[in-house]
C-alpha atoms as a PDB file:
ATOM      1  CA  UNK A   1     134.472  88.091  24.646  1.00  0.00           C
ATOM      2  CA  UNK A   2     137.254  90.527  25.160  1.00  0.00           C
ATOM      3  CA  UNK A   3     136.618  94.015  26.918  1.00  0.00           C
ATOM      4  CA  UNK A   4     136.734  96.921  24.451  1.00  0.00           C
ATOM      5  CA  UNK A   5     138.216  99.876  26.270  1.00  0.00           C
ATOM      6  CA  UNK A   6     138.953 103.463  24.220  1.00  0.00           C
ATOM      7  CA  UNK A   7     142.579 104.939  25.077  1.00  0.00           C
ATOM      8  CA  UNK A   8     142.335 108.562  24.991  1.00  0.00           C
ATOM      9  CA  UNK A   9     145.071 110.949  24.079  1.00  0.00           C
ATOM     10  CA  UNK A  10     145.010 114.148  25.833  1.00  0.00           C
ATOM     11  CA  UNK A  11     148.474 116.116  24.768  1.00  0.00           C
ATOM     12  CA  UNK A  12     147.783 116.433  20.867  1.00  0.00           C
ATOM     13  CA  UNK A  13     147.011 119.326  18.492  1.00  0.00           C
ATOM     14  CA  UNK A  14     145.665 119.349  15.162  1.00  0.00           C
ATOM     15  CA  UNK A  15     148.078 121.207  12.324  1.00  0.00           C
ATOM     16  CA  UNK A  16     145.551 122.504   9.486  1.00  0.00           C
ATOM     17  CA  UNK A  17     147.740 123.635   6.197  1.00  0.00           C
ATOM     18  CA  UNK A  18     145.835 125.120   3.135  1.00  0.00           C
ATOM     19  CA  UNK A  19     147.657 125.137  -0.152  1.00  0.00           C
ATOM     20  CA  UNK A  20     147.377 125.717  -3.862  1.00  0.00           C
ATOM     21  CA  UNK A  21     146.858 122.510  -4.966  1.00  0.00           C
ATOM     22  CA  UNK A  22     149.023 119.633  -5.727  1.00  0.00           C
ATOM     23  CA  UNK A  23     151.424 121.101  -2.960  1.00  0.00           C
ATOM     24  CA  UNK A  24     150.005 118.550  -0.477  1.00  0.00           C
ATOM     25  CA  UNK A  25     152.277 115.580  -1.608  1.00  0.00           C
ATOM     26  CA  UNK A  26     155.427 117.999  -0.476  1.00  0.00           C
ATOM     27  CA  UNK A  27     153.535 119.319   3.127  1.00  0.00           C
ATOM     28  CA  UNK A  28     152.845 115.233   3.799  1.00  0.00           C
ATOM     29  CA  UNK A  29     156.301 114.622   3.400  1.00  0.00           C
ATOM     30  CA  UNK A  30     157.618 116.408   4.691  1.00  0.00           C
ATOM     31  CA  UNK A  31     155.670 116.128   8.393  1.00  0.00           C
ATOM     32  CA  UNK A  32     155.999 112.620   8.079  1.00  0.00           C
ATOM     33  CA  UNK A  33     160.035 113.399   7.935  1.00  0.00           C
ATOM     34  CA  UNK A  34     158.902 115.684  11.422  1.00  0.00           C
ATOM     35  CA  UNK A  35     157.424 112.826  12.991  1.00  0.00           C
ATOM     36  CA  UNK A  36     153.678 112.627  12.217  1.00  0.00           C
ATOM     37  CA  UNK A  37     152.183 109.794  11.812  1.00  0.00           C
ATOM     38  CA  UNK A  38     149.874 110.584   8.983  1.00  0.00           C
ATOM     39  CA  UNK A  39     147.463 113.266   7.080  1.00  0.00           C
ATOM     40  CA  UNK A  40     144.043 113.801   5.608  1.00  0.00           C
ATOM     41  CA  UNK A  41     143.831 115.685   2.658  1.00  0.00           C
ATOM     42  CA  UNK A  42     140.669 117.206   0.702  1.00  0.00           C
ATOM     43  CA  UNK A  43     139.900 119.682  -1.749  1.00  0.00           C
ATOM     44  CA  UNK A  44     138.734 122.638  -1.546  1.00  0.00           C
ATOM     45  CA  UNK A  45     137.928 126.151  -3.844  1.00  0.00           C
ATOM     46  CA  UNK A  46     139.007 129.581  -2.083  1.00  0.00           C
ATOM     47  CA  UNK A  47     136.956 132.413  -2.235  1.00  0.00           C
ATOM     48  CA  UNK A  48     137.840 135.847  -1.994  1.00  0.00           C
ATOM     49  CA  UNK A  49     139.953 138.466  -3.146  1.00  0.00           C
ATOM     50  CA  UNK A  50     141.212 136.360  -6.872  1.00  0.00           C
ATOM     51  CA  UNK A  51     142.520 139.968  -8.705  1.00  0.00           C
ATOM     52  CA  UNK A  52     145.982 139.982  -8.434  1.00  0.00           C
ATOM     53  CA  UNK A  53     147.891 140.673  -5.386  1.00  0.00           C
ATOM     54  CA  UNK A  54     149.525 144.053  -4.834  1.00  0.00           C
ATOM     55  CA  UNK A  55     152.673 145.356  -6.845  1.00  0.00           C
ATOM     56  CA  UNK A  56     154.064 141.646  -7.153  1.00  0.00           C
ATOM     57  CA  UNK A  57     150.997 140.537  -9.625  1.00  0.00           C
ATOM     58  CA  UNK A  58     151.013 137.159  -8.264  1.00  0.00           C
ATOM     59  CA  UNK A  59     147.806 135.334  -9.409  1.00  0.00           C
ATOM     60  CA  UNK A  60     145.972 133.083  -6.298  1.00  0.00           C
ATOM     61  CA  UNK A  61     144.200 129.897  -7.662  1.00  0.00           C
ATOM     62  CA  UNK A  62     140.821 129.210  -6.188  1.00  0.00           C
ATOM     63  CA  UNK A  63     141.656 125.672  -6.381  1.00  0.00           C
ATOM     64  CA  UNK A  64     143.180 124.264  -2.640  1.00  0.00           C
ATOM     65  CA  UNK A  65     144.308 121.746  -0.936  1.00  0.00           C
ATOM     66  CA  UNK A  66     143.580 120.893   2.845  1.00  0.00           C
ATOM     67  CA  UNK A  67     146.041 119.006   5.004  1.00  0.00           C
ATOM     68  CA  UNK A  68     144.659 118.172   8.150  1.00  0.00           C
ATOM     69  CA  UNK A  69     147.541 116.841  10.364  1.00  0.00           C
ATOM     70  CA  UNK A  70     147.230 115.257  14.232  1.00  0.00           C
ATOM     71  CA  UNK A  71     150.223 115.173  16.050  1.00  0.00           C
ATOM     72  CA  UNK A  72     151.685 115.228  19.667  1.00  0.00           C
ATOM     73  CA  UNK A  73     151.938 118.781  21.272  1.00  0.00           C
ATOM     74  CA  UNK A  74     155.948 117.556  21.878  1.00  0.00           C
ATOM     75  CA  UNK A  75     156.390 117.677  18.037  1.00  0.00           C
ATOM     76  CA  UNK A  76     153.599 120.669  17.012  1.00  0.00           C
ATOM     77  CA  UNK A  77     156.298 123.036  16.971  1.00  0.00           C
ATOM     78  CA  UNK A  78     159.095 121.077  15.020  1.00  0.00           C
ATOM     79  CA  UNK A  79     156.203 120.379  12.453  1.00  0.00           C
ATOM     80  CA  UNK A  80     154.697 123.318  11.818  1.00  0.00           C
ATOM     81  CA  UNK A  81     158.227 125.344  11.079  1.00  0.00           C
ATOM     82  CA  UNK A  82     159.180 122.512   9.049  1.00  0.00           C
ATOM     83  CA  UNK A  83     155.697 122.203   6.458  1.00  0.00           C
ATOM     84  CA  UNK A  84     155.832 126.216   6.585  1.00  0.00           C
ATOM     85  CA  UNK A  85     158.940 125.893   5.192  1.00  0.00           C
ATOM     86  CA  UNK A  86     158.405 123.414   2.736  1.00  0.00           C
ATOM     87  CA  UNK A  87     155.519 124.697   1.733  1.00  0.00           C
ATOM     88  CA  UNK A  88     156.906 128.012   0.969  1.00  0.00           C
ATOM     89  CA  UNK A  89     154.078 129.492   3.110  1.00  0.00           C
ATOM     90  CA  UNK A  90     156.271 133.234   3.375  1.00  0.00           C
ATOM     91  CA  UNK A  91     155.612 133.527  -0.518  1.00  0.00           C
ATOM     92  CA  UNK A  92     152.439 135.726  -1.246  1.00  0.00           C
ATOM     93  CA  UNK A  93     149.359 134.127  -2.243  1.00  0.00           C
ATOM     94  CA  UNK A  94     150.925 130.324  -1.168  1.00  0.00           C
ATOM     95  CA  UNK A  95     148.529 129.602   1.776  1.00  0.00           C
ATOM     96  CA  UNK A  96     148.035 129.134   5.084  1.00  0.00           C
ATOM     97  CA  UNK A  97     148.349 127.311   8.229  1.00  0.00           C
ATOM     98  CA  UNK A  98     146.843 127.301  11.992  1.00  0.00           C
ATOM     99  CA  UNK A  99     146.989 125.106  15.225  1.00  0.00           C
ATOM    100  CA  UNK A 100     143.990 123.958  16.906  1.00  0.00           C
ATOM    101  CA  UNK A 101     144.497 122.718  20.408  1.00  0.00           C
ATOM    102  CA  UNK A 102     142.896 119.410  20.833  1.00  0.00           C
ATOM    103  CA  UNK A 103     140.794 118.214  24.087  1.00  0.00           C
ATOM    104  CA  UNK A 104     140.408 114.150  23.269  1.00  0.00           C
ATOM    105  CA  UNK A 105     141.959 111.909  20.577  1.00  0.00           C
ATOM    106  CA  UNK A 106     141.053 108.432  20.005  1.00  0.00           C
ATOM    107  CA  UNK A 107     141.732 105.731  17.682  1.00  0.00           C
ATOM    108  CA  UNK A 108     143.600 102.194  18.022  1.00  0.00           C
ATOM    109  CA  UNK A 109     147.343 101.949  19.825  1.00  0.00           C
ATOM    110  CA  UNK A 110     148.987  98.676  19.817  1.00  0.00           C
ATOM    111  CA  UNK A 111     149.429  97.355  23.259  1.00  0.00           C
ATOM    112  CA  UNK A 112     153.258  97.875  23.050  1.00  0.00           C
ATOM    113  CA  UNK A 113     152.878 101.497  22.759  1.00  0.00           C
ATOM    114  CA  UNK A 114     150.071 101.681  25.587  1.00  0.00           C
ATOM    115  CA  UNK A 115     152.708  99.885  27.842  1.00  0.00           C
ATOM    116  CA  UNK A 116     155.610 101.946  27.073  1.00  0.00           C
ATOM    117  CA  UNK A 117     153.139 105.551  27.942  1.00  0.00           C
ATOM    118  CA  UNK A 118     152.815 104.273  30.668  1.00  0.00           C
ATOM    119  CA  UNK A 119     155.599 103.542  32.039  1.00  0.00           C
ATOM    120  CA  UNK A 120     156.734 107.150  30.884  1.00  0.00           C
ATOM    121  CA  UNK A 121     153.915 108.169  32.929  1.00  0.00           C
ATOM    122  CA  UNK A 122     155.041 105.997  35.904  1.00  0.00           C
ATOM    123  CA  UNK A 123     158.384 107.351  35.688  1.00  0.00           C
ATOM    124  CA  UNK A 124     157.645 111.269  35.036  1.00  0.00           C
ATOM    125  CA  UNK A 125     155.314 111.093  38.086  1.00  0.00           C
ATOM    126  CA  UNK A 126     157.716 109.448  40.645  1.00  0.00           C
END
């Protein structure tokens, strides 16, 4: 029976992007193109101010889409201008998005990837 060990990621941060929905198809692609690896996506209904917002009369829609999005804290940066951008996030009433630093990660990496932090660790620390 083989040992089961967990391989913890320490130097990751979670991008969290809330749009109006059936925006999240764009956001995923476009952090994919970025260098993520993957997203989660659920629904969601806003609450709050729904009247119409100031002189522009832009109406919000209380229906939203959640894109929760793990990535390294080397590409959190690049990401986040990039799905800001593409999700047209400077236009009134077309979301938002935060970073939440992130203590632990953990889920399978293939061996080959395991070996090759490593030996960037090796290196960097010499």
């Amino acid at each position: 029976m083989s040992k089961r060990e967990i391989t913890v990621l320490t130097e990751a941060s979670l991008i969290t992007c809330i749009v109006q929905r059936d925006l999240a198809e764009i956001i995923i692609k476009t952090a994919r193109e970025g260098g993520a690896q993957g997203a989660t996506v659920h629904f969601a209904r806003g609450e709050g101010v729904r009247e119409r917002l100031g002189i522009l009369g832009v109406a919000v829609e209380v229906e939203k889409e959640v894109i929760s999005i793990v990535v390294s804290d080397d590409q959190v940066d690049r990401i986040f201008e990039k799905i800001y951008l593409a999700g047209n996030l400077d236009t009134p009433g077309m979301g938002i998005m935060y970073i939440t630093p992130l203590e632990k990660v953990a889920t399978y990496i293939p061996p080959d990837i395991i070996k090759k932090l490593s030996a960037t660790n090796e290196v960097n620390e010499s």
